[in-house]
N, C-alpha and C. Protein backbone atom coordinates (compact mmCIF):
# COMPACT_ATOMS: atom_id res chain seq x y z
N UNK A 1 -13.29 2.94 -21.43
CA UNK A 1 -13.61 1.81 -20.57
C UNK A 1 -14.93 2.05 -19.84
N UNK A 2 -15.28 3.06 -19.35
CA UNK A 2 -16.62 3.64 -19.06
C UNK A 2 -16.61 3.68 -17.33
N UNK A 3 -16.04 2.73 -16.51
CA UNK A 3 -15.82 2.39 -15.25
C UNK A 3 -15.26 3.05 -14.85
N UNK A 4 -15.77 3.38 -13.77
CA UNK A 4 -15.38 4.43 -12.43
C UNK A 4 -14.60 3.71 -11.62
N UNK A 5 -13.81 4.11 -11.05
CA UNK A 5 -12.41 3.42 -10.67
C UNK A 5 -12.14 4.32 -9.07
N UNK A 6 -12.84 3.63 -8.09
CA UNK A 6 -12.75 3.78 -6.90
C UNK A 6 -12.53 2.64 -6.30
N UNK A 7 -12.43 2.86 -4.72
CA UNK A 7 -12.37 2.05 -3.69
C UNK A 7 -13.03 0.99 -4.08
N UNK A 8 -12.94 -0.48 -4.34
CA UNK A 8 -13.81 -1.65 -4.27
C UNK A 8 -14.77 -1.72 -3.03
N UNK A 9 -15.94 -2.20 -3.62
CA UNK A 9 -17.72 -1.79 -3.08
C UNK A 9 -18.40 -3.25 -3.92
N UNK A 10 -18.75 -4.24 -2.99
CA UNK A 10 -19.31 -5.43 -3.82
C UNK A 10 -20.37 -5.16 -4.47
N UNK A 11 -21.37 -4.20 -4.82
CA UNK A 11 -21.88 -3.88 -5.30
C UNK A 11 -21.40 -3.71 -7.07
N UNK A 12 -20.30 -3.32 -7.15
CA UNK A 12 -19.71 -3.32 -7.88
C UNK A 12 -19.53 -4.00 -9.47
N UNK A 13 -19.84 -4.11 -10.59
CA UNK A 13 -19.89 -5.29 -11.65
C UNK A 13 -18.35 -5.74 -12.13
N UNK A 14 -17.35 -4.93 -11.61
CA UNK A 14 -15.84 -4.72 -11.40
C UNK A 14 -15.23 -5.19 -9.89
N UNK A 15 -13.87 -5.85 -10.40
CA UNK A 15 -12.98 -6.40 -9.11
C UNK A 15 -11.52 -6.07 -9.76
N UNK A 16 -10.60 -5.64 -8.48
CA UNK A 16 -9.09 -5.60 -8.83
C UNK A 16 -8.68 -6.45 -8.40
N UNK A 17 -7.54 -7.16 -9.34
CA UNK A 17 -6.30 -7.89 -8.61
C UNK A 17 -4.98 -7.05 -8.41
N UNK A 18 -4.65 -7.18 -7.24
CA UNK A 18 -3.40 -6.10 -7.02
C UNK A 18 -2.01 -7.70 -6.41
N UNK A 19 -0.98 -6.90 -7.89
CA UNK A 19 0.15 -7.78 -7.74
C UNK A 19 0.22 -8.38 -8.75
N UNK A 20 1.37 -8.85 -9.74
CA UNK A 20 1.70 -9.64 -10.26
C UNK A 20 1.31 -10.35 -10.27
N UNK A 21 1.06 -11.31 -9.12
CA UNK A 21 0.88 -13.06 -8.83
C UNK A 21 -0.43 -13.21 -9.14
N UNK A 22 -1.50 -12.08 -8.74
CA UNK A 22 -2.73 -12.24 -9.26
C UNK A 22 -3.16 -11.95 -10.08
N UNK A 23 -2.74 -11.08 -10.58
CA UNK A 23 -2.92 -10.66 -12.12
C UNK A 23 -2.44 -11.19 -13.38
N UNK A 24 -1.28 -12.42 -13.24
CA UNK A 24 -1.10 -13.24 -14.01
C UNK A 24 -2.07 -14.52 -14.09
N UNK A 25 -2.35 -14.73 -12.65
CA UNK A 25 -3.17 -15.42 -12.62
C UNK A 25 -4.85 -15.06 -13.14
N UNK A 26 -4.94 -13.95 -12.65
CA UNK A 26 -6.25 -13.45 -13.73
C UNK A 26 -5.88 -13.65 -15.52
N UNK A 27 -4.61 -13.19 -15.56
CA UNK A 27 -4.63 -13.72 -17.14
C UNK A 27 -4.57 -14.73 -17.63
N UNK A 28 -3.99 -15.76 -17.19
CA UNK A 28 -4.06 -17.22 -17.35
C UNK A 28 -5.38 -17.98 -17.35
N UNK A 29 -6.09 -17.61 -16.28
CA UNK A 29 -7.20 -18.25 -16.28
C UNK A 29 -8.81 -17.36 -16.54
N UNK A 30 -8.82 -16.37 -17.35
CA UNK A 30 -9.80 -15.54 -17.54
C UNK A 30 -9.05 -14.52 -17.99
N UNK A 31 -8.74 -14.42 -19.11
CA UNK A 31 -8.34 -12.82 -20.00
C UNK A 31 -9.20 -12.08 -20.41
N UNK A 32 -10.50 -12.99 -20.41
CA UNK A 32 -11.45 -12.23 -21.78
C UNK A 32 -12.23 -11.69 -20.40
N UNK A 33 -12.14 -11.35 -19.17
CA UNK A 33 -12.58 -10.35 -17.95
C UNK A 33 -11.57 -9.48 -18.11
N UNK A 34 -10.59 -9.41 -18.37
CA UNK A 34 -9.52 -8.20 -18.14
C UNK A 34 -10.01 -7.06 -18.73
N UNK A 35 -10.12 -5.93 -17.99
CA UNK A 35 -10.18 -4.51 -18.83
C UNK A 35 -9.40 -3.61 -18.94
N UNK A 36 -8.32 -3.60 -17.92
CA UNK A 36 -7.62 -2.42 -18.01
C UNK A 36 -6.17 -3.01 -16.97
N UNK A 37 -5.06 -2.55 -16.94
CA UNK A 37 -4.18 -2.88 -16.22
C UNK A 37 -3.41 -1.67 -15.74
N UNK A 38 -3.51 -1.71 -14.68
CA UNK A 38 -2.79 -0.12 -14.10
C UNK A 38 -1.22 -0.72 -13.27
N UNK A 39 -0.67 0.26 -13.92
CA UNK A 39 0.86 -0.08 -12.71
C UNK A 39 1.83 1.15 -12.39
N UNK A 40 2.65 0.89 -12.10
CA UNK A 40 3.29 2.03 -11.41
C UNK A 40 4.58 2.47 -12.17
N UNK A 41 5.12 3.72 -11.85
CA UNK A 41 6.08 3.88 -12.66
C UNK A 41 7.19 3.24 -12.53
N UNK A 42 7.43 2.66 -11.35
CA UNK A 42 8.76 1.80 -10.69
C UNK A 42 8.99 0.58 -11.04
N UNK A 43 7.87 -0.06 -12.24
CA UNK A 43 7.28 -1.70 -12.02
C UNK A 43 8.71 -2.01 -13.16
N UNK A 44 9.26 -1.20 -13.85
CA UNK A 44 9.88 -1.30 -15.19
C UNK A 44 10.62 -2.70 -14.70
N UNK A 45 11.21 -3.19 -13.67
CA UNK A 45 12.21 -3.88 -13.58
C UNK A 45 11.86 -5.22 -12.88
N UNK A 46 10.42 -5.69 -12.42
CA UNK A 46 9.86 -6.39 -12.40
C UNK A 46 9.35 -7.25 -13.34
N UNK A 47 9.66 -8.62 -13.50
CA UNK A 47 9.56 -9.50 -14.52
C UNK A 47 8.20 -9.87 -14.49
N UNK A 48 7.13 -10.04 -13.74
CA UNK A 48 5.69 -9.88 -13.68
C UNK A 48 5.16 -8.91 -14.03
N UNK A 49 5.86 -7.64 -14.45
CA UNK A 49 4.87 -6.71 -14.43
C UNK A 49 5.07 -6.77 -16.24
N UNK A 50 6.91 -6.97 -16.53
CA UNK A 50 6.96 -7.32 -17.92
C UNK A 50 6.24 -8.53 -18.95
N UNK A 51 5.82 -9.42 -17.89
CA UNK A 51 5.44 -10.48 -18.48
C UNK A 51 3.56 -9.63 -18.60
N UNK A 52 3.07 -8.93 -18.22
CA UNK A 52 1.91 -8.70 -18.09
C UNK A 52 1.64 -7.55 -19.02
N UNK A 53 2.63 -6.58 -19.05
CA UNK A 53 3.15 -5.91 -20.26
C UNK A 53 2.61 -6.00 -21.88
N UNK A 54 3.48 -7.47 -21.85
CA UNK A 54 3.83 -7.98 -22.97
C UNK A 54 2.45 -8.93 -23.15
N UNK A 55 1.68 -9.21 -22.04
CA UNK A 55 0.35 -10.29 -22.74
C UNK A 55 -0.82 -8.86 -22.99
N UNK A 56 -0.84 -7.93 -21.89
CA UNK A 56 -1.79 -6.58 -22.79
C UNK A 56 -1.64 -6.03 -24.10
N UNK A 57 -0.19 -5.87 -24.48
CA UNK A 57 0.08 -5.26 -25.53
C UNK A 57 -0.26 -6.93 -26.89
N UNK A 58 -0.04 -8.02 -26.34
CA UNK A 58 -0.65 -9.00 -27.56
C UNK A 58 -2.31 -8.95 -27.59
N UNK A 59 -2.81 -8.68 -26.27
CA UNK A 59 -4.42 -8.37 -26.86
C UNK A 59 -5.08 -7.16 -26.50
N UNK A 60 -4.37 -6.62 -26.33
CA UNK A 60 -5.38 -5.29 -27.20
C UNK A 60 -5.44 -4.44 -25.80
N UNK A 61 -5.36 -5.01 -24.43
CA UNK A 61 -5.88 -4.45 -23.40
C UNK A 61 -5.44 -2.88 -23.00
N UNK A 62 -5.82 -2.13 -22.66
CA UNK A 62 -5.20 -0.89 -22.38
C UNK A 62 -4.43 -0.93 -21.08
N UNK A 63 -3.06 -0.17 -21.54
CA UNK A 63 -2.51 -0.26 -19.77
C UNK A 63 -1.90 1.36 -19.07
N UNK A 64 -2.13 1.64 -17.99
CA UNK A 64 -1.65 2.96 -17.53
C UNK A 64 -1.01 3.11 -16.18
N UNK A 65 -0.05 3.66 -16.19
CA UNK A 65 0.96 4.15 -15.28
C UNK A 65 0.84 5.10 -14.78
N UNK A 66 0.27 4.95 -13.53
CA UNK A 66 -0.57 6.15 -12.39
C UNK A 66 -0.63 5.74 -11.00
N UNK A 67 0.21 6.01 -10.28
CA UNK A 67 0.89 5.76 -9.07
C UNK A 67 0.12 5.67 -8.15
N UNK A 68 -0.59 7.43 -7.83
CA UNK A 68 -1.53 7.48 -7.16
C UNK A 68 -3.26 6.72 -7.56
N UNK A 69 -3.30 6.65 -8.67
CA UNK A 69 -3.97 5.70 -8.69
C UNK A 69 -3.85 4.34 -7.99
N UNK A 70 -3.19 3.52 -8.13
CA UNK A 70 -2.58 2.46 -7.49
C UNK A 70 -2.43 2.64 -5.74
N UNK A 71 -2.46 2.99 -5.53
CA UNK A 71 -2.00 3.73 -4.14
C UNK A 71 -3.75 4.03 -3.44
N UNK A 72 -4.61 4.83 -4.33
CA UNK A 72 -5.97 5.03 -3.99
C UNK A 72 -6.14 3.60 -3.73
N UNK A 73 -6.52 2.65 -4.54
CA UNK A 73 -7.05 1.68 -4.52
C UNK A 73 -6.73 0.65 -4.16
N UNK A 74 -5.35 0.28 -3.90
CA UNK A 74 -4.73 -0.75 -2.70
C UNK A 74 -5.08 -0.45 -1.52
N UNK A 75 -4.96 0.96 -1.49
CA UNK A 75 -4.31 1.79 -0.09
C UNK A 75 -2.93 1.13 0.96
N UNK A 76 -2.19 1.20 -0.18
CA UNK A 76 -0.84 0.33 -0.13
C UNK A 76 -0.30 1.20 -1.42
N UNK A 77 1.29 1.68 -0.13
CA UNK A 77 2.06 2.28 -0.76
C UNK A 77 2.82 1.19 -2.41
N UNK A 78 3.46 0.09 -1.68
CA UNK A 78 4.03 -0.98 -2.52
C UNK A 78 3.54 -1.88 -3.67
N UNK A 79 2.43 -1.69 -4.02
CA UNK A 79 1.76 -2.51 -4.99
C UNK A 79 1.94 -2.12 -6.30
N UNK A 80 2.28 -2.29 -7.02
CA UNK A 80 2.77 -1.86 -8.70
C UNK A 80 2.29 -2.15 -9.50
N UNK A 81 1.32 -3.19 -9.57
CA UNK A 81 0.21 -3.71 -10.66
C UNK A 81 -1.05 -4.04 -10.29
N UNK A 82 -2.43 -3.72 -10.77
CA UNK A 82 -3.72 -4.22 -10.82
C UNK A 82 -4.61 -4.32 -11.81
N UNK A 83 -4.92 -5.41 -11.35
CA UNK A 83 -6.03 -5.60 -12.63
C UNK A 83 -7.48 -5.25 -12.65
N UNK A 84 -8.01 -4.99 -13.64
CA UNK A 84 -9.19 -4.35 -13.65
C UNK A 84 -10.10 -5.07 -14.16
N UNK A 85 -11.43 -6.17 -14.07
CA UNK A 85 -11.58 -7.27 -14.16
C UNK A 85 -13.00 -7.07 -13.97
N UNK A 86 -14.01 -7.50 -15.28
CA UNK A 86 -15.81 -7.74 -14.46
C UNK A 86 -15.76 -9.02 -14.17
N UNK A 87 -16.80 -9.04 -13.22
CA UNK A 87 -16.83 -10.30 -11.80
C UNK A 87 -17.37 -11.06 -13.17
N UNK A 88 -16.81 -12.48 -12.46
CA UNK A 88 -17.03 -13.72 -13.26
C UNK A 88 -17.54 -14.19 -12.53
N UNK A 89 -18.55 -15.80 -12.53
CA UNK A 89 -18.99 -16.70 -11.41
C UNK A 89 -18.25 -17.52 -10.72
């Protein structure tokens, strides 16, 4: 993926959506920005995180399960999914 995956900095050519609700909504309305989808190991039983699952694995997107990752970059214990996304207009 090539992207460095820190704290969000508008500088940035990259934006996260953190949560289900936005990250479906990033897929619905802009997939072809999606780059990467990170979630947590706990998300298994969440129907957003399955439904988001199941649209990475139909295109191709890479997805990884890394807690503290998730956790760096919310800085929020509770968040279980984000999306990894170059800025659109």
């Amino acid at each position: 993926m090539g992207i460095k995956l820190q704290t969000y900095r508008k500088k940035f050519d990259h934006s996260y959506s953190f949560g289900p609700h936005a990250t479906i909504e990033l897929m619905t309305h802009h997939p072809e920005n999606i780059k990467k989808v990170i979630i947590h190991s706990k998300s298994d039983k969440n129907t957003g995180v399955q439904k988001i699952k199941s649209f990475c694995e139909q295109k191709g997107i890479s997805i990884e399960t890394n807690d503290g990752l998730l956790r760096n970059l919310s800085g929020k214990e509770n968040v279980y999914v984000a999306g990894i996304f170059s800025k659109f207009p």
